[in-house]
Protein backbone atom coordinates (compact mmCIF):
# COMPACT_ATOMS: atom_id res chain seq x y z
CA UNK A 1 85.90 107.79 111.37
CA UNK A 2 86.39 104.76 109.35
CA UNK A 3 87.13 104.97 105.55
CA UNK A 4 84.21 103.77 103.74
CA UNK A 5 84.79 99.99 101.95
CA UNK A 6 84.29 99.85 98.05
CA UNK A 7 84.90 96.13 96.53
CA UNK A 8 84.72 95.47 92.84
CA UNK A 9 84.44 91.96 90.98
CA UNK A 10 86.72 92.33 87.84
CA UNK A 11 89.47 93.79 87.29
CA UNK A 12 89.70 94.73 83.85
CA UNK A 13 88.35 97.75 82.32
CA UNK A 14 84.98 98.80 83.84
CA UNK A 15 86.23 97.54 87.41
CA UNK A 16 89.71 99.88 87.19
CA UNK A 17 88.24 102.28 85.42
CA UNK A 18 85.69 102.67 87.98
CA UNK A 19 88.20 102.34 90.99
CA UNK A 20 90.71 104.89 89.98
CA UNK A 21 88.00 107.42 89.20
CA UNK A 22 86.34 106.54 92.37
CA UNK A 23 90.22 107.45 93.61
CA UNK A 24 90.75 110.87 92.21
CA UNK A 25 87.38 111.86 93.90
CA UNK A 26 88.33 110.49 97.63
CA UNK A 27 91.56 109.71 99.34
CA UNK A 28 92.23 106.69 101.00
CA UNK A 29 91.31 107.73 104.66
CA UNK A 30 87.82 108.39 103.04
CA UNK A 31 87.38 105.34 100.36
CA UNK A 32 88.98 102.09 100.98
CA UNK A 33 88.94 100.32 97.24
CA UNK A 34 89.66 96.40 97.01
CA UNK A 35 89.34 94.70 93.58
CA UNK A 36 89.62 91.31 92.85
CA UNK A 37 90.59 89.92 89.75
CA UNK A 38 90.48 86.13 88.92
CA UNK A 39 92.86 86.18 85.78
CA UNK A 40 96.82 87.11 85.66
CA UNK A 41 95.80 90.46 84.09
CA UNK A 42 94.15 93.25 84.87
CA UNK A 43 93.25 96.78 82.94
CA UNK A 44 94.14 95.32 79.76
CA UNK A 45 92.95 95.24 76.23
CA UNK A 46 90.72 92.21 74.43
CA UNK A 47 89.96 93.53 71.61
CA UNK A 48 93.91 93.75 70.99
CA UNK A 49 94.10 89.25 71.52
CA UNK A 50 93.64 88.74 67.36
CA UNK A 51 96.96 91.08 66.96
CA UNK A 52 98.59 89.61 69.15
CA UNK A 53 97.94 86.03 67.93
CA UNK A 54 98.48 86.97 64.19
CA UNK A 55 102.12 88.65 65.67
CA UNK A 56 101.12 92.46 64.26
CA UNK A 57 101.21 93.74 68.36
CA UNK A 58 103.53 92.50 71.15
CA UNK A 59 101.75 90.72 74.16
CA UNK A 60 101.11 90.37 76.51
CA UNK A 61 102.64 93.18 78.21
CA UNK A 62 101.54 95.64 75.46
CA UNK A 63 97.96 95.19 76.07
CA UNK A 64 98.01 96.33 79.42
CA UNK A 65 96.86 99.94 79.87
CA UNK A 66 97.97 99.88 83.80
CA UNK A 67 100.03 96.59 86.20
CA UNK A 68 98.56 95.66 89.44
CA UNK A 69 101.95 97.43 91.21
CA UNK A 70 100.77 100.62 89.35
CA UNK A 71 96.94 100.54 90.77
CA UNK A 72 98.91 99.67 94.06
CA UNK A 73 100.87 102.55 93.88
CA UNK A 74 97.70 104.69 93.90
CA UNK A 75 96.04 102.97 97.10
CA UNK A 76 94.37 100.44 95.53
CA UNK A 77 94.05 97.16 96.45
CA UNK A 78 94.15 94.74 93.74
CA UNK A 79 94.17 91.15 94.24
CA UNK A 80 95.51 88.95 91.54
CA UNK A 81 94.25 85.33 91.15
CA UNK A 82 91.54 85.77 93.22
CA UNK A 83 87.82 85.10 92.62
CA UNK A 84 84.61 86.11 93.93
CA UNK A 85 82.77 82.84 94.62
CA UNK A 86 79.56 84.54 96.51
CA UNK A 87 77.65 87.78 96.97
CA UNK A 88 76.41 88.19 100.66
CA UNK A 89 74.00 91.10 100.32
CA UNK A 90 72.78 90.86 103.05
CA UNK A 91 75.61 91.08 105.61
CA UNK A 92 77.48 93.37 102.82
CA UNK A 93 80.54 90.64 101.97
CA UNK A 94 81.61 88.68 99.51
CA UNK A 95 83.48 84.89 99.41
CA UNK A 96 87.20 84.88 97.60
CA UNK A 97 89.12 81.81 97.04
CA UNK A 98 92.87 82.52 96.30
CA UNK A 99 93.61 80.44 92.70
CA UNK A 100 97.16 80.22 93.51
CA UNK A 101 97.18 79.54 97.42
CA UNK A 102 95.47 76.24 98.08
CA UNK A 103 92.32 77.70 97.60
CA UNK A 104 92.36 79.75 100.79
CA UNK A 105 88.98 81.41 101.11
CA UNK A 106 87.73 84.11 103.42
CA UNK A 107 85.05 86.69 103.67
CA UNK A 108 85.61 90.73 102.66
CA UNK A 109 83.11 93.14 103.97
CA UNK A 110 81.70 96.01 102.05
CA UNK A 111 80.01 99.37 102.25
CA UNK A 112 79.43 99.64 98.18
CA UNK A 113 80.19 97.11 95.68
CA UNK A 114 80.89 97.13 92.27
CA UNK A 115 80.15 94.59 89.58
CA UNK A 116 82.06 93.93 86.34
CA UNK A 117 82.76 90.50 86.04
CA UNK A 118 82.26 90.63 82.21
CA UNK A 119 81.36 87.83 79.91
CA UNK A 120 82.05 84.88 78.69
CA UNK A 121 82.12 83.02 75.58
CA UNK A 122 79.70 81.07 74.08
CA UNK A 123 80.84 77.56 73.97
CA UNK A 124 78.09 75.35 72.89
CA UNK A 125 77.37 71.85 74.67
CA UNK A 126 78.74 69.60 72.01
CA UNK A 127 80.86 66.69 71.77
CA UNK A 128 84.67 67.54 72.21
CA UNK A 129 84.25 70.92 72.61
CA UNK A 130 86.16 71.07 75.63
CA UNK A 131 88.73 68.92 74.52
CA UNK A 132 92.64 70.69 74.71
CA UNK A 133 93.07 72.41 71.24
CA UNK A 134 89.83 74.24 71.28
CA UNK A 135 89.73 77.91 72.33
CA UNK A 136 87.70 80.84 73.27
CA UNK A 137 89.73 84.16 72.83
CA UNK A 138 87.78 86.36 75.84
CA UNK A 139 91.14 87.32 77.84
CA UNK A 140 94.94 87.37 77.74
CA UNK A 141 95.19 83.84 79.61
CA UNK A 142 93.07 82.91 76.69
CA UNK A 143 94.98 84.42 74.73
CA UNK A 144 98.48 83.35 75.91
CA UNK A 145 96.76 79.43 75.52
CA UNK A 146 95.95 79.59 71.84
CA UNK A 147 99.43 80.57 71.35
CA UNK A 148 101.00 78.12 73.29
CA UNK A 149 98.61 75.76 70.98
CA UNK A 150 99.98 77.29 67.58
CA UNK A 151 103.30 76.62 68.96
CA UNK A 152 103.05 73.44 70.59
CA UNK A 153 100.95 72.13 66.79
CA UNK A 154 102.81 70.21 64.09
CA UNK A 155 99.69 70.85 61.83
CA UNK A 156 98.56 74.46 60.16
CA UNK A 157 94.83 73.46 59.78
CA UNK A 158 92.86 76.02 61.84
CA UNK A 159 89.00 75.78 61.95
CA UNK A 160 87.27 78.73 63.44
CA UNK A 161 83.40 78.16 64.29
CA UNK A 162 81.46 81.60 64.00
CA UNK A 163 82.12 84.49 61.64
CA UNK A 164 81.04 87.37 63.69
CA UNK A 165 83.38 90.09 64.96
CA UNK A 166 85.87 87.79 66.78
CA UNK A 167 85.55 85.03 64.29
CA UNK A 168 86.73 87.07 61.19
CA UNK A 169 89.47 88.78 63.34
CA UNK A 170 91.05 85.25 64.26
CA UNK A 171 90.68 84.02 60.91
CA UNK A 172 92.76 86.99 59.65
CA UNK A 173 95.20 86.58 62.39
CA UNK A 174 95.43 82.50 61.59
CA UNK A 175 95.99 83.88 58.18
CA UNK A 176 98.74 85.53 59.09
CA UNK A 177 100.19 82.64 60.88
CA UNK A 178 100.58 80.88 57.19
CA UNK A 179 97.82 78.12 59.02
CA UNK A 180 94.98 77.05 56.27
CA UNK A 181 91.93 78.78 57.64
CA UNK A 182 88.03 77.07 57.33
CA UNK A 183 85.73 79.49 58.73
CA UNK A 184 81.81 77.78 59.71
CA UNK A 185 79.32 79.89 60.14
CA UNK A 186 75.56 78.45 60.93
CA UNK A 187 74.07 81.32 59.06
CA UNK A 188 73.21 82.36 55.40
CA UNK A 189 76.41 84.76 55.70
CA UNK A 190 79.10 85.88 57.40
CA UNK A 191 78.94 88.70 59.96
CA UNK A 192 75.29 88.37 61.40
CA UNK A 193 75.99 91.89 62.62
CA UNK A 194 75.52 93.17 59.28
CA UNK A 195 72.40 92.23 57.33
CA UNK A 196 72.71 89.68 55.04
CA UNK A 197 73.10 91.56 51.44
CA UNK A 198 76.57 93.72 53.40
CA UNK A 199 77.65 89.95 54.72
CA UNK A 200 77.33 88.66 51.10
CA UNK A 201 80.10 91.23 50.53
CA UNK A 202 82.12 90.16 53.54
CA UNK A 203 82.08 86.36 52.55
CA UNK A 204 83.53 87.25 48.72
CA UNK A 205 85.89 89.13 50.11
CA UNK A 206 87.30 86.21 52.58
CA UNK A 207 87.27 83.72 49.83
CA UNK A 208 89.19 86.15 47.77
CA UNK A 209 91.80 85.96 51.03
CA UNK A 210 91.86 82.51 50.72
CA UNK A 211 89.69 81.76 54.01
CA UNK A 212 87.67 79.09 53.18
CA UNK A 213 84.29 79.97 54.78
CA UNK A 214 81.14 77.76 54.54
CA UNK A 215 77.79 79.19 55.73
CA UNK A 216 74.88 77.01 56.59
CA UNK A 217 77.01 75.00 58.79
CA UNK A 218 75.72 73.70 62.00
CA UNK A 219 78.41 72.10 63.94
CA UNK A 220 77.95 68.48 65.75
CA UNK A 221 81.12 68.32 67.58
CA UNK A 222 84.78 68.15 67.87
CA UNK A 223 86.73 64.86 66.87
CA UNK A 224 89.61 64.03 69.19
CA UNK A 225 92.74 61.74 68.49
CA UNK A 226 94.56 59.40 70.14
CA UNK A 227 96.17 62.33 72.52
CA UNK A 228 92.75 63.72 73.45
CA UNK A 229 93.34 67.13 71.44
CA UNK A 230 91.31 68.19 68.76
CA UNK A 231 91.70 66.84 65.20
CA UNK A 232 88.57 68.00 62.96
CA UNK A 233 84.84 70.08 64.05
CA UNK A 234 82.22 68.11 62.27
CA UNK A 235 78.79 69.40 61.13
CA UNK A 236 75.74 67.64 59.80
CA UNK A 237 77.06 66.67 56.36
CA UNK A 238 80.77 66.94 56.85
CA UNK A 239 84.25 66.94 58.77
CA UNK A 240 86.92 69.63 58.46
CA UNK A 241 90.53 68.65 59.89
CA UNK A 242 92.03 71.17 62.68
CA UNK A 243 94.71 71.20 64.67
CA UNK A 244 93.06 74.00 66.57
CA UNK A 245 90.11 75.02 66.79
CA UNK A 246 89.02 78.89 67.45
CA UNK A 247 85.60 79.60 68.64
CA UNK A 248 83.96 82.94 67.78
CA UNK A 249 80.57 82.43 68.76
CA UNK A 250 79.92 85.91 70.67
CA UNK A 251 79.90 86.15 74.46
CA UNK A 252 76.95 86.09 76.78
CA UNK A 253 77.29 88.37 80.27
CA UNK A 254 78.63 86.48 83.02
CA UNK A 255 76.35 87.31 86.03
CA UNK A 256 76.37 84.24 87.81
CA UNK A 257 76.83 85.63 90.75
CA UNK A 258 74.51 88.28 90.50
CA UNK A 259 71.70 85.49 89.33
CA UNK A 260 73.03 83.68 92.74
CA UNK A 261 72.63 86.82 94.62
CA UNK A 262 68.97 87.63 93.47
CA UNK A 263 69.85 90.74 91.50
CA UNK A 264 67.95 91.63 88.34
CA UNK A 265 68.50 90.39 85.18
CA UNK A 266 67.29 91.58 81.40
CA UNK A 267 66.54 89.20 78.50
CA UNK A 268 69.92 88.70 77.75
CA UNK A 269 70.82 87.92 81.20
CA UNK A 270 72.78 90.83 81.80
CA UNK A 271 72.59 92.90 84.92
CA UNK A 272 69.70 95.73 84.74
CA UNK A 273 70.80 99.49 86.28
CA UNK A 274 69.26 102.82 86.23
CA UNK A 275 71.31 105.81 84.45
CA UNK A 276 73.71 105.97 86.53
CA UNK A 277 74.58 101.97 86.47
CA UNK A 278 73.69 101.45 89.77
CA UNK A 279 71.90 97.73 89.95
CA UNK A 280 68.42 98.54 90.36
CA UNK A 281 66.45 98.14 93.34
CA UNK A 282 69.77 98.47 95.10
CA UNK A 283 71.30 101.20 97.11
CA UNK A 284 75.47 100.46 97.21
CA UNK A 285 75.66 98.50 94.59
CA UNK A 286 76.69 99.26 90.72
CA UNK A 287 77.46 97.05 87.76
CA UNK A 288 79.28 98.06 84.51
CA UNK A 289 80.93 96.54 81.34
CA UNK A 290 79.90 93.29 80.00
CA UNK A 291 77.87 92.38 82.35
CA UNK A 292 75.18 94.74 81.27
CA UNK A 293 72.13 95.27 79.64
CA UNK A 294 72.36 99.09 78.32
CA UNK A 295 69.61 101.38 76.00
CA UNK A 296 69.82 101.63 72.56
CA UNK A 297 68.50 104.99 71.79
CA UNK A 298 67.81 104.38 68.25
CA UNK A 299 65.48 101.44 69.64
CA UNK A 300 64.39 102.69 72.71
CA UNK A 301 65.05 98.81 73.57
CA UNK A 302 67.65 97.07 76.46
CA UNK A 303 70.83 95.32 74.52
CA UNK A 304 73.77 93.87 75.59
CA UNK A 305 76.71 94.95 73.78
CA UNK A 306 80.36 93.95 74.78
CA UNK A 307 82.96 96.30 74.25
CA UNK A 308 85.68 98.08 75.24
CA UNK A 309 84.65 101.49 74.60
CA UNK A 310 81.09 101.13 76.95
CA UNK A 311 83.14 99.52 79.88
CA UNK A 312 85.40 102.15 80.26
CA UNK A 313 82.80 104.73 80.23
CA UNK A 314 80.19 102.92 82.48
CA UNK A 315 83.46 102.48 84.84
CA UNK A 316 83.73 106.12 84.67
CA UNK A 317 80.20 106.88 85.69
CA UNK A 318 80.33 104.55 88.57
CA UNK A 319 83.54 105.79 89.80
CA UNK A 320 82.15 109.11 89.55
CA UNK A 321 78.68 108.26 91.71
CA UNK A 322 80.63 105.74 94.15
CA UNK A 323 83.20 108.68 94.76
CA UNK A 324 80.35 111.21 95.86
CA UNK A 325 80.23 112.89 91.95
CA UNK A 326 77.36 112.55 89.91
CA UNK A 327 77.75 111.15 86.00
CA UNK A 328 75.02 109.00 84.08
CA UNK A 329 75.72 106.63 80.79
CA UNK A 330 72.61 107.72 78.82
CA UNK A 331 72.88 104.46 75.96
CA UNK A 332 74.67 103.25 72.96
CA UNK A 333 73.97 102.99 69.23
CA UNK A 334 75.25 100.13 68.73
CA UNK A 335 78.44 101.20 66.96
CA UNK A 336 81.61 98.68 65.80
CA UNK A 337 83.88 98.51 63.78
CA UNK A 338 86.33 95.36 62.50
CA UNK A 339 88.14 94.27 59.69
CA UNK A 340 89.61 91.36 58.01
CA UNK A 341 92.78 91.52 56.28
CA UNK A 342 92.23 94.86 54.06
CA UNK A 343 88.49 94.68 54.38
CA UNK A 344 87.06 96.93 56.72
CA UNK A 345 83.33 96.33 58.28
CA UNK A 346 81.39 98.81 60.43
CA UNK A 347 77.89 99.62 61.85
CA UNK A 348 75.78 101.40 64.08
CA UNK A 349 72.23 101.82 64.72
CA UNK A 350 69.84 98.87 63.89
CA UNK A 351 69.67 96.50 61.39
CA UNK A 352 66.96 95.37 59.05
CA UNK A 353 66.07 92.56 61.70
CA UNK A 354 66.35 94.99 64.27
CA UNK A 355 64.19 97.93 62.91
CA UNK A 356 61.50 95.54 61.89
CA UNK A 357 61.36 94.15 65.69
CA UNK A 358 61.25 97.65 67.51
CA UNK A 359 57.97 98.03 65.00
CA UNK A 360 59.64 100.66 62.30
CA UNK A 361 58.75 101.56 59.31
CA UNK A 362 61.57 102.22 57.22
CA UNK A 363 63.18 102.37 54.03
CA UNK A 364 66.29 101.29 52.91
CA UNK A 365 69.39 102.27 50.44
CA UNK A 366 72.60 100.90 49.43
CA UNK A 367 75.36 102.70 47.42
CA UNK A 368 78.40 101.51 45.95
CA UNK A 369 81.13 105.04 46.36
CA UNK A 370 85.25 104.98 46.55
CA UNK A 371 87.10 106.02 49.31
CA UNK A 372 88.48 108.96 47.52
CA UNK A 373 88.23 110.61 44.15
CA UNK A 374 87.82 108.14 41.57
CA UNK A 375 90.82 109.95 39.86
CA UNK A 376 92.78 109.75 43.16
CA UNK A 377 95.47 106.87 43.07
CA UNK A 378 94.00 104.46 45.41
CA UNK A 379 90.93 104.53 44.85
CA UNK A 380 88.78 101.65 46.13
CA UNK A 381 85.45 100.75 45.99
CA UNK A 382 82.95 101.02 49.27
CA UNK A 383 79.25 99.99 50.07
CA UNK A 384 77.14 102.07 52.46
CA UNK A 385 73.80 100.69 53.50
CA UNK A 386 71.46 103.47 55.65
CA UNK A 387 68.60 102.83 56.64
CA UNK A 388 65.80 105.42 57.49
CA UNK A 389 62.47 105.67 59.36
CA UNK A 390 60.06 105.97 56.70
CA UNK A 391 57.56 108.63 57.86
CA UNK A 392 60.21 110.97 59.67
CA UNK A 393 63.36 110.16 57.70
CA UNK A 394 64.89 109.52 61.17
CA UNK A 395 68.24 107.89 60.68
CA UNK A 396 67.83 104.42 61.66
CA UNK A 397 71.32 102.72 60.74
CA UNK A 398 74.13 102.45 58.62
CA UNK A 399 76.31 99.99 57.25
CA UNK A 400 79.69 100.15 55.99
CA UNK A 401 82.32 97.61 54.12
CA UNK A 402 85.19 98.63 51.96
CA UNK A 403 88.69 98.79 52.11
CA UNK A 404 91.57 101.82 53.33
CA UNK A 405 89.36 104.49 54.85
CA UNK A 406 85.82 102.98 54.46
CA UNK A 407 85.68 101.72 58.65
CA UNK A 408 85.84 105.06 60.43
CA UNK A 409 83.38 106.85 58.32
CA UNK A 410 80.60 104.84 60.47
CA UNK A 411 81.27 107.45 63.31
CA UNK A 412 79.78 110.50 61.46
CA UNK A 413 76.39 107.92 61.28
CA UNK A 414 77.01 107.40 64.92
CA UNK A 415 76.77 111.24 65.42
CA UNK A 416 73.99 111.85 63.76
CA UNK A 417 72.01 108.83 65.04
CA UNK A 418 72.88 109.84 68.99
CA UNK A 419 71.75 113.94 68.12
CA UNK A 420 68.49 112.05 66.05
CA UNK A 421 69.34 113.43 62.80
CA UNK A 422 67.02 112.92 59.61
CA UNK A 423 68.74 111.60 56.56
CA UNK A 424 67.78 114.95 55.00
CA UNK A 425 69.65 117.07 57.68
CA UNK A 426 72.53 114.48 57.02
CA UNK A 427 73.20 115.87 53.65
CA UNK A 428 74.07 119.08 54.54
CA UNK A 429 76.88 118.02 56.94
CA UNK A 430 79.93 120.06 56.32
CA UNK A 431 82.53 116.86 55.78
CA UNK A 432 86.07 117.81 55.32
CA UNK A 433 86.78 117.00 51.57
CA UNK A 434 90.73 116.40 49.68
CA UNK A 435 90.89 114.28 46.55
CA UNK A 436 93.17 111.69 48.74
CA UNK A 437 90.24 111.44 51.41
CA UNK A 438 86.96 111.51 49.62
CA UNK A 439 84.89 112.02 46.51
CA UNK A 440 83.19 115.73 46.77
CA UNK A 441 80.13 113.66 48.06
CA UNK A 442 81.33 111.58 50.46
CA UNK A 443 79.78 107.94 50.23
CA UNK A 444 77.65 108.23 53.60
CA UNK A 445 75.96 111.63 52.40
CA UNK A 446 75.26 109.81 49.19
CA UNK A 447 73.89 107.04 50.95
CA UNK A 448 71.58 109.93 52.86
CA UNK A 449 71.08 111.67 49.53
CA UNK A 450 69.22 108.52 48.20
CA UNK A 451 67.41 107.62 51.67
CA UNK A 452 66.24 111.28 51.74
CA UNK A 453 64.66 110.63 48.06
CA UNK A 454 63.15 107.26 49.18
CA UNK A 455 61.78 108.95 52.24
CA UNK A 456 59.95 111.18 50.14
CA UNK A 457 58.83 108.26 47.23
CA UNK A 458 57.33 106.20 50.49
CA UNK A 459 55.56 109.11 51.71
CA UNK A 460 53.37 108.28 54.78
């Protein structure tokens, strides 16, 4: 009997991570697995490009959590360079073209296939902006560019457009890089992941770095020289000089093909699939990573949230369906966490924005806490934000920016938002407490003290 044929589109982290679970569950006479990756890398870490680029991690090489030879090793057949052009659904095959080979293209069959082609980032249809010198930062042959671009540039102006969570990390890393930084953000603040009054916080801070960030900037274009490269990003009512420009405008999924193909698509455009993230409406065919639309269960709403940590475990589940198992990725709660130099900024659950478009009633807190005891050498202030479902005292969200130790303490939140917790059951969690790790109250179960008391003050 002939092994059955798994293909997957991407090979980074949902698409391995779902092929070498999809191994351990059925040998190769069983499960034939052939992934194709359009890049030079494969199974390797994004959210590591910033440190690489600011020179605090090595790279490539370090980023890479497993090499093509080593996938090899274990039966599976990774192609490098070598991109899925079309979905046949119907005759169960898909179109490659081989980057580095002439373009050779041919047809691969398949029994189940697996999507994770990821996304891509949002580069806006303006003047210059595809000129040499501007860059997204969504891979490491992204990566690799800018840094042939820092290398290659006399200059040290760098002008990054967007302050959200890639945005602040390249600023810090062009920091780094001794290059004078100009930040533009279109919106009131910085960090549109955080509501406004926690991004007011984020934006002092930056200044204080020496990152000069302007908000309320709409960018018109990019000016070019005489060479063609970049040389300044304009907006409505001024020009700021760059010799490169970094764009961190978010990513949208890339489902092209799966658009092509007919498959279903949510609001954001990424692909839709049941608990198990198999596509819906579709037998032998899962999608993971990027690409997706998942549930927020604080919302009870579809989202599409790019990271790391959901690829890996969405290419779990599908490894574990695809390879006869049974696993299901119930939803997210929208937790991340970044920094920028010494300032750390975290979230999960919904913001104000967020809360008031599910229909919630809430009510909201903010308290200003250390780190550790105010006696404690070290001590440095923090700003918790939680917000709280007004009749129930449901925890809703929380948001978190302060320095050494402030970042991490948005997981307990995420805890207690994924088991449903009230703000009131919140305060008797059983935090471990030192002088050199916390106040007795730690700053998020003040933040719940206060949201339990508003609670009560809003009544119904």
């Amino acid at each position: 009997m002939a092994a059955e044929r798994l293909v997957i589109v991407g090979g980074d982290a949902a698409g391995m991570a779902a092929a070498s679970q999809a191994r351990r569950l059925r040998k190769p006479d069983e499960l034939a697995i052939t992934a194709f990756e359009r890049s030079h890398f494969a199974s390797y870490s994004a959210c590591g490009i910033p440190y690489w680029v600011g020179g605090e991690v090595d790279g490539p090489d370090a980023l890479i959590a497993r090499t093509p030879e080593e996938h090899r090793a274990r039966d599976i057949d990774l192609r490098m360079r070598c991109e899925v052009t079309e979905l046949d659904l119907e005759r169960g095959r898909v179109r490659t073209r081989e980057l580095d080979d002439g373009g050779r293209e041919s047809w691969t069959g398949f029994d189940k296939l697996v999507l994770a082609t990821g996304a891509r980032p949002r580069r806006p249809d303006l003047p210059g902006i595809d000129a040499p010198g501007v860059h997204g930062v969504q891979t490491l042959d992204d990566g690799r560019a800018l840094l042939d671009t820092l290398g290659a540039s006399p200059g040290r102006r760098a002008v990054v457009v967007g302050a959200g969570y890639i945005g602040v990390e390249m600023a810090e890393a062009l920091i780094r890089r001794d290059y004078e930084v100009t930040v533009l953000e279109q919106s009131a603040q910085p960090m549109s992941t955080l509501d406004p009054d926690m991004g007011a916080l984020v934006h002092e801070a930056m200044c204080a770095m020496g990152i000069e960030t302007v908000r309320g900037a709409t960018v018109t274009g990019v000016l070019t020289g005489g060479d063609g490269r970049a040389r300044a990003v304009t907006t409505e009512d001024a020009e700021y000089p760059a010799d490169v420009v970094v764009l961190g405008l978010g990513v949208r999924p890339e489902t092209t093909l799966a658009a092509a193909a007919g498959l279903p698509l949510g609001e954001s455009g990424g692909l839709l699939t049941d608990l198990g993230m198999r596509v819906r409406g579709q037998e032998h065919i899962w999608a993971g990573g990027d690409c997706v639309e998942v549930l927020d269960l604080v919302s009870g709403q579809l989202r599409h949230i790019a990271l790391g940590t959901h690829a890996n475990k969405h290419g779990q589940v599908i490894g574990a369906n695809v390879g006869g198992g049974y696993a299901t990725f119930p939803g997210v709660v929208g937790t991340a966490v970044s920094k920028v130099c010494d300032l750390e900024i975290a979230r999960t659950g919904l913001l104000e924005r967020q809360a008031h478009a599910a229909g919630l009633r809430f009510v909201t807190v903010t308290v200003e806490a250390t780190n550790r005891a105010g006696y404690y050498p070290g001590a440095r202030p923090m700003h918790v934000k939680m917000l709280a479902e007004r009749r129930t005292g449901r925890l809703l969200g929380v948001q978190i920016v302060g320095r050494e130790g402030a970042g991490k303490r948005v997981d307990v939140a995420a805890v207690a938002l994924t088991a449903g917790m009230t703000v009131e059951q919140m305060t008797a969690l059983d935090l471990g407490y030192a002088p050199p790790f916390s106040p007795v109250w730690d700053p998020v179960l003040v933040a719940a003290r206060k949201a339990t008391a508003a609670v009560r003050d809003a009544g119904a």
